[in-house]
PDB file of N, CA and C in Angstrom:
ATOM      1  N   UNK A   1       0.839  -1.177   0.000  1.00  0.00           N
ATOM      2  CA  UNK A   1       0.000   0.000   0.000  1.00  0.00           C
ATOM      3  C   UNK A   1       0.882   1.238   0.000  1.00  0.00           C
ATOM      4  N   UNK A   2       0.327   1.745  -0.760  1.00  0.00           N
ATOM      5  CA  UNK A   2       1.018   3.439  -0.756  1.00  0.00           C
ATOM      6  C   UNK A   2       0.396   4.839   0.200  1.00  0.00           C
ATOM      7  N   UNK A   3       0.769   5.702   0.799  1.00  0.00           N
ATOM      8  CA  UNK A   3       0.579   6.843   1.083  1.00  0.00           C
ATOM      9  C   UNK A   3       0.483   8.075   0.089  1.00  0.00           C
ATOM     10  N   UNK A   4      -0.369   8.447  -0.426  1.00  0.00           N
ATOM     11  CA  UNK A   4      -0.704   9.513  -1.135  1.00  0.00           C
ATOM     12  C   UNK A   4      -1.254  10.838  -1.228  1.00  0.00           C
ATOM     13  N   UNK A   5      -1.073  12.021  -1.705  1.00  0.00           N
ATOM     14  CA  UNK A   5      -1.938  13.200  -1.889  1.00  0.00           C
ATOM     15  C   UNK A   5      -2.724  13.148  -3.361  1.00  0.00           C
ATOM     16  N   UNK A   6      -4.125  13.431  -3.389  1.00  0.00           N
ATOM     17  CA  UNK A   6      -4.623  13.750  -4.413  1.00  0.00           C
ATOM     18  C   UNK A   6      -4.516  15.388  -5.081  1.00  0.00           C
ATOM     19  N   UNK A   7      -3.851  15.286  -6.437  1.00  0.00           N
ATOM     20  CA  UNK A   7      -3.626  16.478  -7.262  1.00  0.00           C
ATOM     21  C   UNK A   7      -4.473  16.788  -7.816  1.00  0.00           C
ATOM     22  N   UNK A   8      -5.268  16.278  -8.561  1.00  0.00           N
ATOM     23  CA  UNK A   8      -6.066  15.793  -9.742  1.00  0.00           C
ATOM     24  C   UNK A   8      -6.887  15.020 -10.069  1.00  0.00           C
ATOM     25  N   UNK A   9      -7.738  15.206 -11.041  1.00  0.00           N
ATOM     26  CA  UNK A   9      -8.911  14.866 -11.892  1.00  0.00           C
ATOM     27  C   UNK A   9      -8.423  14.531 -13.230  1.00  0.00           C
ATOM     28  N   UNK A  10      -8.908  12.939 -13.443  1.00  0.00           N
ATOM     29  CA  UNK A  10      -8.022  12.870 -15.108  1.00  0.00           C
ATOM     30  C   UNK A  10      -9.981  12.739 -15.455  1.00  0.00           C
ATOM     31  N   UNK A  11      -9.860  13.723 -16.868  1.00  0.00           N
ATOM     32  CA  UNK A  11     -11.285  13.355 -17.500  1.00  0.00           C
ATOM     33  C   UNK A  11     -11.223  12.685 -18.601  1.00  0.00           C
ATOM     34  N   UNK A  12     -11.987  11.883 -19.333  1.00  0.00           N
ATOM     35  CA  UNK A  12     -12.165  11.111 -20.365  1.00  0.00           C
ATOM     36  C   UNK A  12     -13.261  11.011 -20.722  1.00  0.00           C
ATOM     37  N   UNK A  13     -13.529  11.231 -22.123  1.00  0.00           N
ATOM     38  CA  UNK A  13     -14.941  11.346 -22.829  1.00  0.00           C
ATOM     39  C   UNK A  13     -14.971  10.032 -23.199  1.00  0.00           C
ATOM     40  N   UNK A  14     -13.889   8.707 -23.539  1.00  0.00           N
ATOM     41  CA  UNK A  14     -13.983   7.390 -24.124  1.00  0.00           C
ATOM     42  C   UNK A  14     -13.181   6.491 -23.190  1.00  0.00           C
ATOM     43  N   UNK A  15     -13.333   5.662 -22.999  1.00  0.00           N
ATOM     44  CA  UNK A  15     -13.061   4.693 -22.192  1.00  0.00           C
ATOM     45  C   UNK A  15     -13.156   3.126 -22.535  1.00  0.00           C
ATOM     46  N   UNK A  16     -12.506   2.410 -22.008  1.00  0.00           N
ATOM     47  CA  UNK A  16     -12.762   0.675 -22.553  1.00  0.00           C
ATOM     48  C   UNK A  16     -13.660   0.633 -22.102  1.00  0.00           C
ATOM     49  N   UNK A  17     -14.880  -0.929 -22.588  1.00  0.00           N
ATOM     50  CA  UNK A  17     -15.747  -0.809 -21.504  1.00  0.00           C
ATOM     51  C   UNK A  17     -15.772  -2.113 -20.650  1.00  0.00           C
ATOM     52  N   UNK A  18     -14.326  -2.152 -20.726  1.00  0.00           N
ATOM     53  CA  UNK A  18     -14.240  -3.429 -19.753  1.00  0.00           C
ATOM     54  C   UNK A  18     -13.966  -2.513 -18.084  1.00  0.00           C
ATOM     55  N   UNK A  19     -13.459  -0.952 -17.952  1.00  0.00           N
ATOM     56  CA  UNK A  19     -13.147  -0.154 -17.088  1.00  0.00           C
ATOM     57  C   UNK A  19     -14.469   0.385 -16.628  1.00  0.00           C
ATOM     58  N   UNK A  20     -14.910  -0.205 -15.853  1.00  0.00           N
ATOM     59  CA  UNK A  20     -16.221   0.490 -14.874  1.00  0.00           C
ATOM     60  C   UNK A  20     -16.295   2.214 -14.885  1.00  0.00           C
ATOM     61  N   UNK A  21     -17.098   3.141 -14.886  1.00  0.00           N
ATOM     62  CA  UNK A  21     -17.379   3.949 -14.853  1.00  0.00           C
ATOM     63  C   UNK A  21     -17.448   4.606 -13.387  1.00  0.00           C
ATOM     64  N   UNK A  22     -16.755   5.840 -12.981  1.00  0.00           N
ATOM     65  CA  UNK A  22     -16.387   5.963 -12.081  1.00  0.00           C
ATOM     66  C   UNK A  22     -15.235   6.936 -12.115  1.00  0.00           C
ATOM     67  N   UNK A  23     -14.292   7.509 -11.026  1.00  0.00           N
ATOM     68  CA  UNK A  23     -13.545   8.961 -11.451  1.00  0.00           C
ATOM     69  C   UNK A  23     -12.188   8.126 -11.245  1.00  0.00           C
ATOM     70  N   UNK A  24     -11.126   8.522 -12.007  1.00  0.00           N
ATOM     71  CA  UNK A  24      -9.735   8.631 -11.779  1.00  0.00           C
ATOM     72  C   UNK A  24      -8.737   9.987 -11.401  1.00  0.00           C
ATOM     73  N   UNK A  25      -8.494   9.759 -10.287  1.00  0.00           N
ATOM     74  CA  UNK A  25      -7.699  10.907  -9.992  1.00  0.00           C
ATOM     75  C   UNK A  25      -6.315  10.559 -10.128  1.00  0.00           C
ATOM     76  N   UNK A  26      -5.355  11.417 -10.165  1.00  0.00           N
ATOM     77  CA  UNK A  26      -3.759  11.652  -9.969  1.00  0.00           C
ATOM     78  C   UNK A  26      -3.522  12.272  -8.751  1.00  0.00           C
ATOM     79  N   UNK A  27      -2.412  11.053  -8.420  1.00  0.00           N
ATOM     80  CA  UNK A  27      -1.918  11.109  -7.181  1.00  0.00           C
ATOM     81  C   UNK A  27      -0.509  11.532  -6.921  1.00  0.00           C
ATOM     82  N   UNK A  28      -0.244  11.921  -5.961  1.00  0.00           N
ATOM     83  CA  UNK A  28       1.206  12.056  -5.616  1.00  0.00           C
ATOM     84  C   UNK A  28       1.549  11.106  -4.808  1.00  0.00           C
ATOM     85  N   UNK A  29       2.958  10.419  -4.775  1.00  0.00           N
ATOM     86  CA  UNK A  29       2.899   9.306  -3.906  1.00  0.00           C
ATOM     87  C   UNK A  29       3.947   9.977  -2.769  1.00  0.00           C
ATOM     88  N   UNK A  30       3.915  10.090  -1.330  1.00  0.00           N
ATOM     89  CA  UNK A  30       4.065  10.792  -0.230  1.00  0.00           C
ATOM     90  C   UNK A  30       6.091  10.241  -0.277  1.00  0.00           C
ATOM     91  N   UNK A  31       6.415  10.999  -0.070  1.00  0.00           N
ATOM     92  CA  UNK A  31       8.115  11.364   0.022  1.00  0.00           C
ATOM     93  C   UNK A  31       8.495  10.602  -0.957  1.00  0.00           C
ATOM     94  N   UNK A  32       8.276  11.110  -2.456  1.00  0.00           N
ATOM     95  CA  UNK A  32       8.293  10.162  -3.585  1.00  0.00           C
ATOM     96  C   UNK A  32       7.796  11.823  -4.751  1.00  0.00           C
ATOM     97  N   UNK A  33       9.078  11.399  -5.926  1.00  0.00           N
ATOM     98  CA  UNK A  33       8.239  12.268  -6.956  1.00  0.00           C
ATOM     99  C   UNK A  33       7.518  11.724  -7.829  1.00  0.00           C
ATOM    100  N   UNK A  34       6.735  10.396  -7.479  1.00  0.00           N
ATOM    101  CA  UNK A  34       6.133   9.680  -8.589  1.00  0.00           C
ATOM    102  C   UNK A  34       4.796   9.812  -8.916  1.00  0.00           C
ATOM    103  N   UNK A  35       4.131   9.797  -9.471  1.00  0.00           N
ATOM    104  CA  UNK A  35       2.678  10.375  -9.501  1.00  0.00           C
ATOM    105  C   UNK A  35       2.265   9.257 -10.400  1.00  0.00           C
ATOM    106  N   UNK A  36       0.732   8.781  -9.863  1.00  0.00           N
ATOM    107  CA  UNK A  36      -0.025   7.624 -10.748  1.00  0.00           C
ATOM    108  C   UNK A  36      -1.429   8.017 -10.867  1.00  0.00           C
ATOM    109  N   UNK A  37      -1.962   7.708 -11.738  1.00  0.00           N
ATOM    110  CA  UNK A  37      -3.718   7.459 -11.590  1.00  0.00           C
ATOM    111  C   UNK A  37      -3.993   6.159 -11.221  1.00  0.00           C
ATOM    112  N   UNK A  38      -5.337   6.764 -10.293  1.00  0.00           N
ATOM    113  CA  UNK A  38      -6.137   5.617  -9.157  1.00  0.00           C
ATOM    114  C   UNK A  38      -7.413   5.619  -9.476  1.00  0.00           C
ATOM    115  N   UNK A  39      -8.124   4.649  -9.759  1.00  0.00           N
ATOM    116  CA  UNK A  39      -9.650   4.523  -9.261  1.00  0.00           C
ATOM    117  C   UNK A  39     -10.043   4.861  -7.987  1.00  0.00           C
ATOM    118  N   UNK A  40     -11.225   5.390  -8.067  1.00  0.00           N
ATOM    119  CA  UNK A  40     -11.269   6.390  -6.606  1.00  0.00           C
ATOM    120  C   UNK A  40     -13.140   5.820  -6.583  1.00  0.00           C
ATOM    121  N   UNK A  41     -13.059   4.866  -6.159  1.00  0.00           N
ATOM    122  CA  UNK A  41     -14.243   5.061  -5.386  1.00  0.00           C
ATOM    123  C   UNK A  41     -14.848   5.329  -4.396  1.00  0.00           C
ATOM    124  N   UNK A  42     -14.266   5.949  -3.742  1.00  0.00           N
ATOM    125  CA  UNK A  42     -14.644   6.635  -2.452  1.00  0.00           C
ATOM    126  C   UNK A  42     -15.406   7.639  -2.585  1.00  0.00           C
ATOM    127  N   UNK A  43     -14.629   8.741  -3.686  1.00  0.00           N
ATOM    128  CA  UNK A  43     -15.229  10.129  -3.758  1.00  0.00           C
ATOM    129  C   UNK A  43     -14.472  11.057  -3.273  1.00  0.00           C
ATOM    130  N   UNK A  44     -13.287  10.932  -3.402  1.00  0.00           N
ATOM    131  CA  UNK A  44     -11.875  11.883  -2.667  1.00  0.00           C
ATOM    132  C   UNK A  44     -12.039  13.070  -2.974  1.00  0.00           C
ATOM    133  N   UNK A  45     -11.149  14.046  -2.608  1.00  0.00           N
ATOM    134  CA  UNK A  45     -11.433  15.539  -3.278  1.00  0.00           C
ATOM    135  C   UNK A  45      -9.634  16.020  -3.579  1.00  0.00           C
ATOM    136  N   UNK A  46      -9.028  16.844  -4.347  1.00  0.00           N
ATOM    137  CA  UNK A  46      -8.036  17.770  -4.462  1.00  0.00           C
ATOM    138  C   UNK A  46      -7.430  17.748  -2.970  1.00  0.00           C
ATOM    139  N   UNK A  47      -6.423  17.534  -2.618  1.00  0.00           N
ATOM    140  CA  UNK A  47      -5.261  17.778  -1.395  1.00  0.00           C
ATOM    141  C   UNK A  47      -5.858  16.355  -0.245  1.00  0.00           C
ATOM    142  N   UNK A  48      -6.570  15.727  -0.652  1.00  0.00           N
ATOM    143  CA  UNK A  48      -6.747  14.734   0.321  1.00  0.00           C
ATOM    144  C   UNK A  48      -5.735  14.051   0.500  1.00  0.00           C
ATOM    145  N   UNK A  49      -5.305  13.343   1.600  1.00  0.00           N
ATOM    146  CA  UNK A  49      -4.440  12.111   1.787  1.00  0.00           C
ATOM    147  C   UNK A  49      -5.386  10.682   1.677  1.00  0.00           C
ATOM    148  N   UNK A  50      -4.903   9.842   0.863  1.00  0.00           N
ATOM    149  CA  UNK A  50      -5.570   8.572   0.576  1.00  0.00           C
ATOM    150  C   UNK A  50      -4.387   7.786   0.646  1.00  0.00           C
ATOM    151  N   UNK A  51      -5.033   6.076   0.489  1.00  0.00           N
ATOM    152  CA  UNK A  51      -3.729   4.776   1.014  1.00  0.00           C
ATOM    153  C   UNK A  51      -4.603   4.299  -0.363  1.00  0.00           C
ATOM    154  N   UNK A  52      -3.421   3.809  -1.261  1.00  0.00           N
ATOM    155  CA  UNK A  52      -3.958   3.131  -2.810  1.00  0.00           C
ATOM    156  C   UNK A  52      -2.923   1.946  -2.423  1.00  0.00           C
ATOM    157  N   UNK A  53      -3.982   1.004  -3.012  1.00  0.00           N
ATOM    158  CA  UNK A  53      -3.112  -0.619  -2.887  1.00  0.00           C
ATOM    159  C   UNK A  53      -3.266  -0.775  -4.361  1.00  0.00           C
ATOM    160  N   UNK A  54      -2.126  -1.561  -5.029  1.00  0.00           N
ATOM    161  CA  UNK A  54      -1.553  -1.475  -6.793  1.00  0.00           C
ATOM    162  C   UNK A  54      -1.842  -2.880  -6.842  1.00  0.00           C
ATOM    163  N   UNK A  55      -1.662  -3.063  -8.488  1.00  0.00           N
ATOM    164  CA  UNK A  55      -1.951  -4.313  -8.545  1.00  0.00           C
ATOM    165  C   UNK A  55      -2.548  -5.582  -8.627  1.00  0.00           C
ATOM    166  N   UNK A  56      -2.675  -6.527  -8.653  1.00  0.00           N
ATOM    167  CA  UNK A  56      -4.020  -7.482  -8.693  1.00  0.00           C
ATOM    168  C   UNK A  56      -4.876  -7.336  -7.413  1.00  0.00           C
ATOM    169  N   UNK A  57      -3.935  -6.698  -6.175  1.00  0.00           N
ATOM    170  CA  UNK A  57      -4.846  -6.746  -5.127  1.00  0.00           C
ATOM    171  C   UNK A  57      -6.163  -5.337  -5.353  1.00  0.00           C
ATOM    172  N   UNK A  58      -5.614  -4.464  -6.772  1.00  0.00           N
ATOM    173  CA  UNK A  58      -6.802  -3.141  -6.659  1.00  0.00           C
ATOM    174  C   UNK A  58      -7.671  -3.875  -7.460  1.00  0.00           C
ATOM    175  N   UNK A  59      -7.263  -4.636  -8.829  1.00  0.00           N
ATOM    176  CA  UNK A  59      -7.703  -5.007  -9.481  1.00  0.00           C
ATOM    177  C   UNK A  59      -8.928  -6.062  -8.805  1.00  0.00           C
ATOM    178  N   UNK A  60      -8.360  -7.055  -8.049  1.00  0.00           N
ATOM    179  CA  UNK A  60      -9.482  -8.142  -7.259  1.00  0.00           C
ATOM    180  C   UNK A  60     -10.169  -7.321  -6.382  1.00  0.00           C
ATOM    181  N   UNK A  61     -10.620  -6.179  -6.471  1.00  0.00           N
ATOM    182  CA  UNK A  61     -11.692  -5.599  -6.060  1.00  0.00           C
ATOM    183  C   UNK A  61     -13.057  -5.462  -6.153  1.00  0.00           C
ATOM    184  N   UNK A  62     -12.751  -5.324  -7.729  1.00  0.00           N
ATOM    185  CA  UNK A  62     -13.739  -5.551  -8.358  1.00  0.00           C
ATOM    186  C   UNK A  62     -14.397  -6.444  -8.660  1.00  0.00           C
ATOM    187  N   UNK A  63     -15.731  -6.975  -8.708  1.00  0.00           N
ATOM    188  CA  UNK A  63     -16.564  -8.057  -8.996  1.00  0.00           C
ATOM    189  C   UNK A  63     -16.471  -8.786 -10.572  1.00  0.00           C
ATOM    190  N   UNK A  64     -16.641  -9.883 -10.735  1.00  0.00           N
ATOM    191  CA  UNK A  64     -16.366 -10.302 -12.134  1.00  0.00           C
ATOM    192  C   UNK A  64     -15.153 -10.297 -12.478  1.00  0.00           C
ATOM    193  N   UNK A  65     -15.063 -10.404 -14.174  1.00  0.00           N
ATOM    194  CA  UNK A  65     -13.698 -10.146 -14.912  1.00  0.00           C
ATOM    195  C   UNK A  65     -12.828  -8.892 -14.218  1.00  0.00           C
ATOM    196  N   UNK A  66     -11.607  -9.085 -14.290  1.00  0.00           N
ATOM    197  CA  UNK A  66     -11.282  -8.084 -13.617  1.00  0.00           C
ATOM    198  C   UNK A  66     -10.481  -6.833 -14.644  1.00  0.00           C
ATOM    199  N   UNK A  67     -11.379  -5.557 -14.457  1.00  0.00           N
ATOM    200  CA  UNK A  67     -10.530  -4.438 -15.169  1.00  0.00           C
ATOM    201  C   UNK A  67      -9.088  -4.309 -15.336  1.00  0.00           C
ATOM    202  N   UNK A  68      -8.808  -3.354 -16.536  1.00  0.00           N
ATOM    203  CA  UNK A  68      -7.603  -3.052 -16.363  1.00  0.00           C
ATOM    204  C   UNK A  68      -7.106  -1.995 -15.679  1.00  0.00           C
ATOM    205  N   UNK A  69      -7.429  -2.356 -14.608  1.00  0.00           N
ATOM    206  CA  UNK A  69      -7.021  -1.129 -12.963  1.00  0.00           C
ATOM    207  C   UNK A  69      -5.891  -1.582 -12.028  1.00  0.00           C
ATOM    208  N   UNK A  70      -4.856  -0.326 -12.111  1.00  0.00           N
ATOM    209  CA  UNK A  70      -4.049  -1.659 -11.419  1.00  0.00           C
ATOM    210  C   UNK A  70      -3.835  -0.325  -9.908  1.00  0.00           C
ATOM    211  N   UNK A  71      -4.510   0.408  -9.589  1.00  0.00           N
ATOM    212  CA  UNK A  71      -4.371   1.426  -8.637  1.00  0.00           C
ATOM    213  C   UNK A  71      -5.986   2.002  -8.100  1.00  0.00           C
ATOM    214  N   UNK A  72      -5.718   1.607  -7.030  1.00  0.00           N
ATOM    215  CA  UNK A  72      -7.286   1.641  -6.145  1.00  0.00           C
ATOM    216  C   UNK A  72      -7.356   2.397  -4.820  1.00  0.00           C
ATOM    217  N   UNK A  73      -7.860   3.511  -5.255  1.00  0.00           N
ATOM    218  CA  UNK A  73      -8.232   4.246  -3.816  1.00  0.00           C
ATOM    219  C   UNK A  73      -9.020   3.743  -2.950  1.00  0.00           C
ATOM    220  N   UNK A  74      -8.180   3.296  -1.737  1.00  0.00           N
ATOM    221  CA  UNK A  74      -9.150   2.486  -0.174  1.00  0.00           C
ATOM    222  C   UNK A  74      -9.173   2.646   0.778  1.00  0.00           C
ATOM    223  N   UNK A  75      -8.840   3.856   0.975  1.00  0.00           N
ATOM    224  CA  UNK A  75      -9.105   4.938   2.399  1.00  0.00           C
ATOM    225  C   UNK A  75      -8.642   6.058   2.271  1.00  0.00           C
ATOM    226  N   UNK A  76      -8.965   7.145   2.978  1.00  0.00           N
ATOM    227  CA  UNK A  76      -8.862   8.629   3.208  1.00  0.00           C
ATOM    228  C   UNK A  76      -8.344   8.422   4.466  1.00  0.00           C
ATOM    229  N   UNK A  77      -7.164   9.697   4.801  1.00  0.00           N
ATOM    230  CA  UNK A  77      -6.395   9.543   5.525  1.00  0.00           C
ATOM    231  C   UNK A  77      -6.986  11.022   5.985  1.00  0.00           C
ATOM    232  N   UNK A  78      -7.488  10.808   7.607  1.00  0.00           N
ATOM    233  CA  UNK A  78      -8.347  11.835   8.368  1.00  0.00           C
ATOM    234  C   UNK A  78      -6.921  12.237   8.728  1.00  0.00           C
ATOM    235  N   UNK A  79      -6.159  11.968   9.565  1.00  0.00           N
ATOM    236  CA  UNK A  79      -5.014  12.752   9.965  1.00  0.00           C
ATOM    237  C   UNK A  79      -3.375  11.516  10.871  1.00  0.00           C
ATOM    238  N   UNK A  80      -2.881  12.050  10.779  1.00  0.00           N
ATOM    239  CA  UNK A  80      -1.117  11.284  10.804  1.00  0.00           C
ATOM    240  C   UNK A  80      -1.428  10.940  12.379  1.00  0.00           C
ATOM    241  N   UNK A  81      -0.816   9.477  12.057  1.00  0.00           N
ATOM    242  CA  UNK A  81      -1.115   8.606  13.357  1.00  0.00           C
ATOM    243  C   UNK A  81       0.517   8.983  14.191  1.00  0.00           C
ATOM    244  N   UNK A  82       0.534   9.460  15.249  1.00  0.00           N
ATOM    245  CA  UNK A  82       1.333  10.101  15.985  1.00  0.00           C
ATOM    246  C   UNK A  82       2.196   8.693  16.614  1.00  0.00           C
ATOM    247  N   UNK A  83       3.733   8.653  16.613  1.00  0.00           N
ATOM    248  CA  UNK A  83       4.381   7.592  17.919  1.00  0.00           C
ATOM    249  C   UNK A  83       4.332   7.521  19.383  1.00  0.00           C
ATOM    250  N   UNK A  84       3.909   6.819  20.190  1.00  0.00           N
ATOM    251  CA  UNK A  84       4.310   6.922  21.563  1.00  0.00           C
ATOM    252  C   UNK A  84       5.362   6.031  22.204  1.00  0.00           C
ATOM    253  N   UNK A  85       5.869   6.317  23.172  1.00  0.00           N
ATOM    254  CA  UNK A  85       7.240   5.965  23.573  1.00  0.00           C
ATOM    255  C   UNK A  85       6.610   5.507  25.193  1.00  0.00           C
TER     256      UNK A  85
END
Protein backbone atom coordinates (compact mmCIF):
# COMPACT_ATOMS: atom_id res chain seq x y z
CA UNK A 1 0.00 0.00 0.00
CA UNK A 2 1.02 3.44 -0.76
CA UNK A 3 0.58 6.84 1.08
CA UNK A 4 -0.70 9.51 -1.14
CA UNK A 5 -1.94 13.20 -1.89
CA UNK A 6 -4.62 13.75 -4.41
CA UNK A 7 -3.63 16.48 -7.26
CA UNK A 8 -6.07 15.79 -9.74
CA UNK A 9 -8.91 14.87 -11.89
CA UNK A 10 -8.02 12.87 -15.11
CA UNK A 11 -11.28 13.35 -17.50
CA UNK A 12 -12.16 11.11 -20.36
CA UNK A 13 -14.94 11.35 -22.83
CA UNK A 14 -13.98 7.39 -24.12
CA UNK A 15 -13.06 4.69 -22.19
CA UNK A 16 -12.76 0.68 -22.55
CA UNK A 17 -15.75 -0.81 -21.50
CA UNK A 18 -14.24 -3.43 -19.75
CA UNK A 19 -13.15 -0.15 -17.09
CA UNK A 20 -16.22 0.49 -14.87
CA UNK A 21 -17.38 3.95 -14.85
CA UNK A 22 -16.39 5.96 -12.08
CA UNK A 23 -13.55 8.96 -11.45
CA UNK A 24 -9.74 8.63 -11.78
CA UNK A 25 -7.70 10.91 -9.99
CA UNK A 26 -3.76 11.65 -9.97
CA UNK A 27 -1.92 11.11 -7.18
CA UNK A 28 1.21 12.06 -5.62
CA UNK A 29 2.90 9.31 -3.91
CA UNK A 30 4.06 10.79 -0.23
CA UNK A 31 8.12 11.36 0.02
CA UNK A 32 8.29 10.16 -3.59
CA UNK A 33 8.24 12.27 -6.96
CA UNK A 34 6.13 9.68 -8.59
CA UNK A 35 2.68 10.38 -9.50
CA UNK A 36 -0.03 7.62 -10.75
CA UNK A 37 -3.72 7.46 -11.59
CA UNK A 38 -6.14 5.62 -9.16
CA UNK A 39 -9.65 4.52 -9.26
CA UNK A 40 -11.27 6.39 -6.61
CA UNK A 41 -14.24 5.06 -5.39
CA UNK A 42 -14.64 6.63 -2.45
CA UNK A 43 -15.23 10.13 -3.76
CA UNK A 44 -11.88 11.88 -2.67
CA UNK A 45 -11.43 15.54 -3.28
CA UNK A 46 -8.04 17.77 -4.46
CA UNK A 47 -5.26 17.78 -1.39
CA UNK A 48 -6.75 14.73 0.32
CA UNK A 49 -4.44 12.11 1.79
CA UNK A 50 -5.57 8.57 0.58
CA UNK A 51 -3.73 4.78 1.01
CA UNK A 52 -3.96 3.13 -2.81
CA UNK A 53 -3.11 -0.62 -2.89
CA UNK A 54 -1.55 -1.47 -6.79
CA UNK A 55 -1.95 -4.31 -8.54
CA UNK A 56 -4.02 -7.48 -8.69
CA UNK A 57 -4.85 -6.75 -5.13
CA UNK A 58 -6.80 -3.14 -6.66
CA UNK A 59 -7.70 -5.01 -9.48
CA UNK A 60 -9.48 -8.14 -7.26
CA UNK A 61 -11.69 -5.60 -6.06
CA UNK A 62 -13.74 -5.55 -8.36
CA UNK A 63 -16.56 -8.06 -9.00
CA UNK A 64 -16.37 -10.30 -12.13
CA UNK A 65 -13.70 -10.15 -14.91
CA UNK A 66 -11.28 -8.08 -13.62
CA UNK A 67 -10.53 -4.44 -15.17
CA UNK A 68 -7.60 -3.05 -16.36
CA UNK A 69 -7.02 -1.13 -12.96
CA UNK A 70 -4.05 -1.66 -11.42
CA UNK A 71 -4.37 1.43 -8.64
CA UNK A 72 -7.29 1.64 -6.14
CA UNK A 73 -8.23 4.25 -3.82
CA UNK A 74 -9.15 2.49 -0.17
CA UNK A 75 -9.10 4.94 2.40
CA UNK A 76 -8.86 8.63 3.21
CA UNK A 77 -6.39 9.54 5.53
CA UNK A 78 -8.35 11.84 8.37
CA UNK A 79 -5.01 12.75 9.97
CA UNK A 80 -1.12 11.28 10.80
CA UNK A 81 -1.12 8.61 13.36
CA UNK A 82 1.33 10.10 15.99
CA UNK A 83 4.38 7.59 17.92
CA UNK A 84 4.31 6.92 21.56
CA UNK A 85 7.24 5.96 23.57
Amino acid sequence: MLKATVIGRVWSTKRLDDVPAGPVLEVQIEDSSSRLLAFDPLGCGDGEKVIIATGSVAAGWFKGKAPPIDALIIGSIDEAATKTS
